[in-house]
N, C-alpha and C. Protein backbone atom coordinates (compact mmCIF):
# COMPACT_ATOMS: atom_id res chain seq x y z
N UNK A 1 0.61 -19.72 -1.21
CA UNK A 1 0.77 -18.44 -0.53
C UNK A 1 0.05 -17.36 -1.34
N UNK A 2 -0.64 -16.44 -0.67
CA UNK A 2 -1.70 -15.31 -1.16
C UNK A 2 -0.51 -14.25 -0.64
N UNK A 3 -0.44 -13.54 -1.98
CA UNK A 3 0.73 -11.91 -1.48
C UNK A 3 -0.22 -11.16 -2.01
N UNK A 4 0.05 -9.85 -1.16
CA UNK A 4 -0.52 -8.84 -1.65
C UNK A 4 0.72 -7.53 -1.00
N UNK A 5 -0.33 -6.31 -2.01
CA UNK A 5 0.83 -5.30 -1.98
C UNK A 5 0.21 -4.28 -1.39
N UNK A 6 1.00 -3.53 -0.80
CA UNK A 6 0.22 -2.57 0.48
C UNK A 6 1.15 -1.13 0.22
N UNK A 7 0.76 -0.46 -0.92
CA UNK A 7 1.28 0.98 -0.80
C UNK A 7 1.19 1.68 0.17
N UNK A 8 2.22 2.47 0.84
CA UNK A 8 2.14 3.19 1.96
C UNK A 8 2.42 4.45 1.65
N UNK A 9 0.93 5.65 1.89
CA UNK A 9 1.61 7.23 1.81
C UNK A 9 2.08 7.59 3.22
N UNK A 10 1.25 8.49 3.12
CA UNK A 10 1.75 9.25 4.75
C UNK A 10 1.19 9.50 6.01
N UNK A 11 -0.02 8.52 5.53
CA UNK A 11 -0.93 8.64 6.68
C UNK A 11 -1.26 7.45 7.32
N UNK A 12 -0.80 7.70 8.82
CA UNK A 12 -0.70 6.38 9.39
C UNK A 12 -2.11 6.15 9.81
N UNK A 13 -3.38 6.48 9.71
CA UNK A 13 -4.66 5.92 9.79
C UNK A 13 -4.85 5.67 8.81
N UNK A 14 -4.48 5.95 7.41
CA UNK A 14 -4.78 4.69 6.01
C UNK A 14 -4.06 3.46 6.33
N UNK A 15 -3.25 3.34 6.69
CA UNK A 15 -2.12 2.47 7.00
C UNK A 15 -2.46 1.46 7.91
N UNK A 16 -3.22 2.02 9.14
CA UNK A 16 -3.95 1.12 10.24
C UNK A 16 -4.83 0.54 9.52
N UNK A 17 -6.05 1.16 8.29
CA UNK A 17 -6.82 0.55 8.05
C UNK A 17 -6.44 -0.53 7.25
N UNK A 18 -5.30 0.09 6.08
CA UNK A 18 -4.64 -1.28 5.17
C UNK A 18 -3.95 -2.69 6.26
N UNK A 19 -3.61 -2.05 7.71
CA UNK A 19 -3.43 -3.43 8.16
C UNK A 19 -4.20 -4.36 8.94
N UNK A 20 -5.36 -3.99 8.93
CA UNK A 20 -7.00 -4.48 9.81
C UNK A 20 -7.53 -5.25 8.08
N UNK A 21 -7.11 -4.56 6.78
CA UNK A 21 -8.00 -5.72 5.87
C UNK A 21 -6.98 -6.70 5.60
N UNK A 22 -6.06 -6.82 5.76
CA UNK A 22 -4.68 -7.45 5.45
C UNK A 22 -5.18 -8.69 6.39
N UNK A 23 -4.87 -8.21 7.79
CA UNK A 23 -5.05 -9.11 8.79
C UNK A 23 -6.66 -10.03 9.15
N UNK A 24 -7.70 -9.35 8.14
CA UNK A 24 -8.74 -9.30 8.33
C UNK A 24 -9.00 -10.98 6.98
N UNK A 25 -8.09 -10.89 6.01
CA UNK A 25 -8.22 -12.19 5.13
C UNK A 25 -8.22 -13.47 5.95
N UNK A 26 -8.75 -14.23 5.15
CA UNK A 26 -8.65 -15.44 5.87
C UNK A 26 -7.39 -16.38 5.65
N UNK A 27 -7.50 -16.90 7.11
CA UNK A 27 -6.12 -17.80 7.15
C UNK A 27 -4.72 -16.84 6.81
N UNK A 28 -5.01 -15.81 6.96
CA UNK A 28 -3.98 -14.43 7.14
C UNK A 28 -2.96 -15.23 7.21
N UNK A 29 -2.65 -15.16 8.62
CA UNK A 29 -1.18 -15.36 9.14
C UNK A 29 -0.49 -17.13 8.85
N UNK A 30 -1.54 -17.70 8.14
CA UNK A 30 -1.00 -18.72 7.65
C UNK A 30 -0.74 -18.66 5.96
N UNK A 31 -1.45 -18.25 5.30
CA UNK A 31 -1.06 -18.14 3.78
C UNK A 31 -0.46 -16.93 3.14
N UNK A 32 -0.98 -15.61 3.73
CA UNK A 32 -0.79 -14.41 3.41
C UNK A 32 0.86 -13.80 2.98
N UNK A 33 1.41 -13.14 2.68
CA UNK A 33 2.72 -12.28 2.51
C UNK A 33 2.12 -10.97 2.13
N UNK A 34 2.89 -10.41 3.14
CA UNK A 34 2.53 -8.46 2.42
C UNK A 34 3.33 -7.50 2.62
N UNK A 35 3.28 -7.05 0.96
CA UNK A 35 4.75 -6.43 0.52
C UNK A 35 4.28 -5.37 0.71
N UNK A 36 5.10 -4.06 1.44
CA UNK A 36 4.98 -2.68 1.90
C UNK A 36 5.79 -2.17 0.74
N UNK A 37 5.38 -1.00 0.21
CA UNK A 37 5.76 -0.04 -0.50
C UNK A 37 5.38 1.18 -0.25
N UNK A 38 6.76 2.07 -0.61
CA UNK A 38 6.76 3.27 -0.05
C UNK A 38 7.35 3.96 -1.36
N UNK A 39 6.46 4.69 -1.99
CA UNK A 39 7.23 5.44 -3.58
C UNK A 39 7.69 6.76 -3.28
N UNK A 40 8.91 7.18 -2.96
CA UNK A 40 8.97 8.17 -3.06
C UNK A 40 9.30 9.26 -4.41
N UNK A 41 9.22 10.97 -4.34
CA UNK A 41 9.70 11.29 -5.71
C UNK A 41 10.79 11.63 -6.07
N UNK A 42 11.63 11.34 -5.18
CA UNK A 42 12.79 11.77 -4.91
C UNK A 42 13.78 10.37 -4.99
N UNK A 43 15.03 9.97 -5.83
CA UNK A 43 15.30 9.22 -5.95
C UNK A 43 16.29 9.05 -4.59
N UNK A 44 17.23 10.25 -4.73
CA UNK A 44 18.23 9.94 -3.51
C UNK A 44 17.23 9.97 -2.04
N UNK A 45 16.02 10.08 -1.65
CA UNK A 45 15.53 9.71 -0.60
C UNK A 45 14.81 8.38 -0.32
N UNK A 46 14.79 7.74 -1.52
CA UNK A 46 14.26 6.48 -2.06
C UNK A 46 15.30 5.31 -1.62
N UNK A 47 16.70 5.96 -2.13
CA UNK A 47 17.73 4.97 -1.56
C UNK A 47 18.07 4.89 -0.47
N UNK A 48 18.09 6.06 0.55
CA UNK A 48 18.29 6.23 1.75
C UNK A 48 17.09 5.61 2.87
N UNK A 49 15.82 5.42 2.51
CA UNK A 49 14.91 5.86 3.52
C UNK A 49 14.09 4.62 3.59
N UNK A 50 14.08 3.51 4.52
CA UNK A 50 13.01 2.56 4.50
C UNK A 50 11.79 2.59 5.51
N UNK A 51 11.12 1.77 4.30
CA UNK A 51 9.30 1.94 4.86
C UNK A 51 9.36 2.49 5.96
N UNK A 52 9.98 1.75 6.88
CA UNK A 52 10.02 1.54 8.47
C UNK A 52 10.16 2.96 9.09
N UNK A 53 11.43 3.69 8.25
CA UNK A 53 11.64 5.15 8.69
C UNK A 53 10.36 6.13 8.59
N UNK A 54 9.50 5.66 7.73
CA UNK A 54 8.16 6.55 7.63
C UNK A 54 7.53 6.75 8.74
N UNK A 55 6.93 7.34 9.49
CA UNK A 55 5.70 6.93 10.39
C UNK A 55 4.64 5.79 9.98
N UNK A 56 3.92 6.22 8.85
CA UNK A 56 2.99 5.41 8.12
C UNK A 56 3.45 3.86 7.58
N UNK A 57 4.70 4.26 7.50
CA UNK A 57 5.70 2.52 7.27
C UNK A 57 5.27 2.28 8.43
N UNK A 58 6.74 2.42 9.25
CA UNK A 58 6.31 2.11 10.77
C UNK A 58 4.83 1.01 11.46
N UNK A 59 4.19 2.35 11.33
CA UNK A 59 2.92 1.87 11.58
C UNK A 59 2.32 0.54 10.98
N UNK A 60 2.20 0.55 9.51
CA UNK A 60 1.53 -0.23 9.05
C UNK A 60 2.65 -1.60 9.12
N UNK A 61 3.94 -1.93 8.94
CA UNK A 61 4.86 -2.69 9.18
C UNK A 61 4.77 -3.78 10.78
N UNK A 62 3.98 -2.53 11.61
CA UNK A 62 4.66 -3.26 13.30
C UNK A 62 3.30 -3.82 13.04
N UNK A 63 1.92 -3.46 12.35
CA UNK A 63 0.80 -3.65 12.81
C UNK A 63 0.25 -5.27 12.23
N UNK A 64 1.19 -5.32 10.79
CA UNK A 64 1.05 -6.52 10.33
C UNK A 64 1.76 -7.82 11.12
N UNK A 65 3.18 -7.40 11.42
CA UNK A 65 4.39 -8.23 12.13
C UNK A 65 3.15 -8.88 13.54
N UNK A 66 2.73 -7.44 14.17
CA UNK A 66 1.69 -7.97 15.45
C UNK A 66 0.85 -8.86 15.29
N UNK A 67 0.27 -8.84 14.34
CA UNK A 67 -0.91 -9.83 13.80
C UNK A 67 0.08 -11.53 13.29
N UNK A 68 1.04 -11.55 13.01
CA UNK A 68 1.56 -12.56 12.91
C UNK A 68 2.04 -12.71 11.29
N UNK A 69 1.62 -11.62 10.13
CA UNK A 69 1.93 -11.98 9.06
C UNK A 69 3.32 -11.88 8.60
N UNK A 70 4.17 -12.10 7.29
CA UNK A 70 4.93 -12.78 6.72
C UNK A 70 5.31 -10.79 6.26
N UNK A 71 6.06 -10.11 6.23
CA UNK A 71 6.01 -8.97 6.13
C UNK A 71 7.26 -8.72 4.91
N UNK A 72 7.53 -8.48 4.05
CA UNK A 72 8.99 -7.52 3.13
C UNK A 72 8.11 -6.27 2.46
N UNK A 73 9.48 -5.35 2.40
CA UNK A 73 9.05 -4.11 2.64
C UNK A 73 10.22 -3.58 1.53
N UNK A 74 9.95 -2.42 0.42
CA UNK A 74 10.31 -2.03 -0.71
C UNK A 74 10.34 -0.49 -0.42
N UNK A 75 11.31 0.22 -0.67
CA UNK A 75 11.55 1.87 -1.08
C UNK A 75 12.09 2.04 -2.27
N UNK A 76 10.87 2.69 -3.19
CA UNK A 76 11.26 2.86 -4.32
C UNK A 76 11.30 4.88 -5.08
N UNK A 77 11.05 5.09 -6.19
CA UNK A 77 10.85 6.31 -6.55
C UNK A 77 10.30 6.43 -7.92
N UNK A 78 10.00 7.92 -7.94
CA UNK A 78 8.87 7.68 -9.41
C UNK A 78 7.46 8.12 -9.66
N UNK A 79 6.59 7.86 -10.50
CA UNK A 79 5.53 8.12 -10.46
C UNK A 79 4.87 7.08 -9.43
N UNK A 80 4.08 7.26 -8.60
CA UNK A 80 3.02 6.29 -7.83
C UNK A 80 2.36 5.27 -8.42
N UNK A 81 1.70 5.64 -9.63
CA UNK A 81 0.80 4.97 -10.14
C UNK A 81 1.74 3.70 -10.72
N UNK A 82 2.59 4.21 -11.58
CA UNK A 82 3.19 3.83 -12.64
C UNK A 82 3.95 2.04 -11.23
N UNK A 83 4.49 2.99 -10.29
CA UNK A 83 5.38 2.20 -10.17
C UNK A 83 4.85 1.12 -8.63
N UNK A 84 3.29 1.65 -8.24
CA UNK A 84 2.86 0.67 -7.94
C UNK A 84 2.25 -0.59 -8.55
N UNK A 85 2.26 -0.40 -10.14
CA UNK A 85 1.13 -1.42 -10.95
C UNK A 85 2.41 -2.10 -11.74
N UNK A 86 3.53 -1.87 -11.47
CA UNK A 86 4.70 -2.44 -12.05
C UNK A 86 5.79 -3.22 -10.85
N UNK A 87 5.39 -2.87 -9.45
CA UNK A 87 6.01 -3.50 -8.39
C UNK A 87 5.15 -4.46 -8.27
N UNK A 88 3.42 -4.89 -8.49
CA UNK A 88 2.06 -5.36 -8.01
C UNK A 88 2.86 -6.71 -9.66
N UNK A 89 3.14 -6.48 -10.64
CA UNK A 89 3.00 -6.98 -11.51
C UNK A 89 4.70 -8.10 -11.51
N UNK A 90 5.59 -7.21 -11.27
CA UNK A 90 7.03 -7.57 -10.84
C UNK A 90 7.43 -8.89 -10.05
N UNK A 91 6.32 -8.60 -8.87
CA UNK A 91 6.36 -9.84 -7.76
C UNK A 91 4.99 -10.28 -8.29
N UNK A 92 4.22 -10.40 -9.01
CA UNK A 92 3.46 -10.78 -9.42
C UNK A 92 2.43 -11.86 -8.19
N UNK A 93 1.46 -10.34 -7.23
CA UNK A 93 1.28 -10.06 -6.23
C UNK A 93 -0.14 -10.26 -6.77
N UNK A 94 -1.27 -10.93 -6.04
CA UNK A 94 -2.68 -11.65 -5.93
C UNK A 94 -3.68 -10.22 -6.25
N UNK A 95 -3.05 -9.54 -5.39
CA UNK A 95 -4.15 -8.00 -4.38
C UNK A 95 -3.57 -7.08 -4.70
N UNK A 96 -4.09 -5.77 -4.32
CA UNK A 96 -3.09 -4.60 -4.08
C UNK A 96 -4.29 -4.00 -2.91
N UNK A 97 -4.02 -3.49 -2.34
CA UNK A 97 -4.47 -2.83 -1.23
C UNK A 97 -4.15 -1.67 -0.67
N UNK A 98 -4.40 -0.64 -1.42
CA UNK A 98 -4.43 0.69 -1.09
C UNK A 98 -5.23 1.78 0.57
N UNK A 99 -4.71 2.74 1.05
CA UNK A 99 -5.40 3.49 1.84
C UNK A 99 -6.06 4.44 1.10
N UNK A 100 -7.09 4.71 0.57
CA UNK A 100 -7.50 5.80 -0.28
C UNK A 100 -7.72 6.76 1.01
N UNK A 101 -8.35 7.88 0.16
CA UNK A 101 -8.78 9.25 1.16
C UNK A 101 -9.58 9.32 0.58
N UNK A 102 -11.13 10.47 1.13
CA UNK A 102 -12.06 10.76 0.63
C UNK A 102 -11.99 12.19 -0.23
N UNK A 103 -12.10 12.64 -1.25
CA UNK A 103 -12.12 13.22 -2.22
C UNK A 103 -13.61 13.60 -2.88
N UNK A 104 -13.68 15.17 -2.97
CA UNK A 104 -15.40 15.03 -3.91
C UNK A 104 -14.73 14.50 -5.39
N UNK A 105 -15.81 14.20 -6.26
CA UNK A 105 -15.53 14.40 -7.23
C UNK A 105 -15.21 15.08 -7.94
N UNK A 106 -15.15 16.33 -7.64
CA UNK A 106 -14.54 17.59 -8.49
C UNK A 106 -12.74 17.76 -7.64
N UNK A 107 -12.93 17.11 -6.73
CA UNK A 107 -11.50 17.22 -6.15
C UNK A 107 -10.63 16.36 -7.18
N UNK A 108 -11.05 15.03 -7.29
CA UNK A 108 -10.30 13.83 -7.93
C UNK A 108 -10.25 14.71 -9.50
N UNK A 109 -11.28 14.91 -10.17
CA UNK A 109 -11.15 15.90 -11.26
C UNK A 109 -10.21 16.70 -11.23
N UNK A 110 -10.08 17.51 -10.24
CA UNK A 110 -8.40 18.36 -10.75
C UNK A 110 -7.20 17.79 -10.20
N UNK A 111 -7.67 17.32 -9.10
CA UNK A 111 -6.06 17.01 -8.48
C UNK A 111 -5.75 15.56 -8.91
N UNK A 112 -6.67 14.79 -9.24
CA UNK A 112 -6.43 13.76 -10.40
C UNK A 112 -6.33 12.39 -8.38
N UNK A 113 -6.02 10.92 -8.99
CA UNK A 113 -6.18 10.11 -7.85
C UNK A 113 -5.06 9.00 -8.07
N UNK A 114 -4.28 9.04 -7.16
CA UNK A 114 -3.17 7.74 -6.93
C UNK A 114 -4.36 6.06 -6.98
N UNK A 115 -4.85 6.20 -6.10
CA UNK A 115 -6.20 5.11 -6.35
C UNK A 115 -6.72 5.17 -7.55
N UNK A 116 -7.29 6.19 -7.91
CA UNK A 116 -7.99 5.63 -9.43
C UNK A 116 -6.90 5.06 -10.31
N UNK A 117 -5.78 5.92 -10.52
CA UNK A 117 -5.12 5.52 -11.64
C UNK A 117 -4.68 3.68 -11.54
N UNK A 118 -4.69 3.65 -9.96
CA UNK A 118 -4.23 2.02 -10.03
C UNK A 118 -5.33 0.99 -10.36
N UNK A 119 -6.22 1.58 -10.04
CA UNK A 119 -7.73 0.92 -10.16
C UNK A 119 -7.92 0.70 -11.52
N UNK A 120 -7.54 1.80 -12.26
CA UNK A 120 -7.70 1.36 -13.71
C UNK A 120 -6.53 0.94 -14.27
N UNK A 121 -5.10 1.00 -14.10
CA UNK A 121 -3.98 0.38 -14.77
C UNK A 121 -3.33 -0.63 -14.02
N UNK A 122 -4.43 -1.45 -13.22
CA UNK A 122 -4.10 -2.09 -12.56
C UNK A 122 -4.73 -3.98 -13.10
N UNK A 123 -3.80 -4.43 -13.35
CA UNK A 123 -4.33 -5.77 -14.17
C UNK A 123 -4.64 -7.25 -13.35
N UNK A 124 -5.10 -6.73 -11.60
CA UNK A 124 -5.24 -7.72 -10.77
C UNK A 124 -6.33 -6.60 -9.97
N UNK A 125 -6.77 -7.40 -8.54
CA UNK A 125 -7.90 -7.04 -7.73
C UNK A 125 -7.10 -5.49 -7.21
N UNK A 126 -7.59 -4.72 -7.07
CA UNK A 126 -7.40 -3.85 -6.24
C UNK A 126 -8.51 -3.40 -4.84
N UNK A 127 -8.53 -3.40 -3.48
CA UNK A 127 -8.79 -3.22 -2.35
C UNK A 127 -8.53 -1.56 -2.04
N UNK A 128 -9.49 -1.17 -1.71
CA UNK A 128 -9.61 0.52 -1.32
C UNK A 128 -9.94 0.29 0.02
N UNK A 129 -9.09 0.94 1.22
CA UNK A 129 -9.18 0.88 1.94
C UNK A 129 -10.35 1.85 3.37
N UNK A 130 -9.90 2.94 2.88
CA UNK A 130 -10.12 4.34 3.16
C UNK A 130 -9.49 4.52 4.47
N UNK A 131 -9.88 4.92 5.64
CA UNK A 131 -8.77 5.31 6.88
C UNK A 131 -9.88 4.02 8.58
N UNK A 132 -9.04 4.26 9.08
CA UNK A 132 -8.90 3.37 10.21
C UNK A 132 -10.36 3.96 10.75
N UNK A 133 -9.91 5.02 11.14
CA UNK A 133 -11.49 6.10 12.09
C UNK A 133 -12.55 6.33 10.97
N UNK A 134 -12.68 6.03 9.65
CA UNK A 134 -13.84 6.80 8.83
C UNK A 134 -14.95 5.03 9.11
């Protein structure tokens, strides 16, 4: 079995696109598992609130289930980075497969990048997705 991990923010066209490369592996719906994560920063909304309740959960959750794959789904809290490369490492997960956004480089420079940081503290493949329509 091939798992991979599928951070979910808030945008349900990153989300479409993370579930078109998901579904897009080979022999998908026969080997595949893909774990949804949703980090929030807020702990008491972390305990309360699953993927599913997101839109962007939602979305990316029904889109994998449609395609036929093997689906569990995680609400956690915390830093993003930190606690996607420690959930990726935890279940000790093949992939990670992010929705990035497009950013100049002087954007990622100040406002800093959930993607980069996993890209680099990330000790397996990481997959950049970008959005469904780009």
């Amino acid at each position: 079995m091939y798992s991979v991990l599928l951070p979910v923010d808030t945008s349900e066209d990153r989300a479409a696109a993370q579930a078109a490369a998901v579904a897009n592996l080979p022999h998908a719906t026969e080997d595949v598992e893909a774990r949804v994560l949703h980090v929030f920063g807020d702990e008491g909304v972390a305990e309360r609130t699953a993927v599913e309740q997101t839109p962007s959960g939602k979305e990316l959750v029904e889109r994998l289930r449609a395609a036929g794959l093997k689906v569990t789904t995680e609400s956690t809290h915390g830093d993003p980075i930190q606690r996607i490369v420690s959930t990726a490492r935890e279940h000790d997960v093949d992939m990670i497969i992010l929705g990035g956004r497009k950013r100049s480089p002087m954007g990622s420079l100040i406002f800093g990048s959930v993607s980069q940081g996993v890209i680099l503290d990330a000790d397996r493949p990481v997959t950049v997705t970008g959005s469904a329509s780009s």
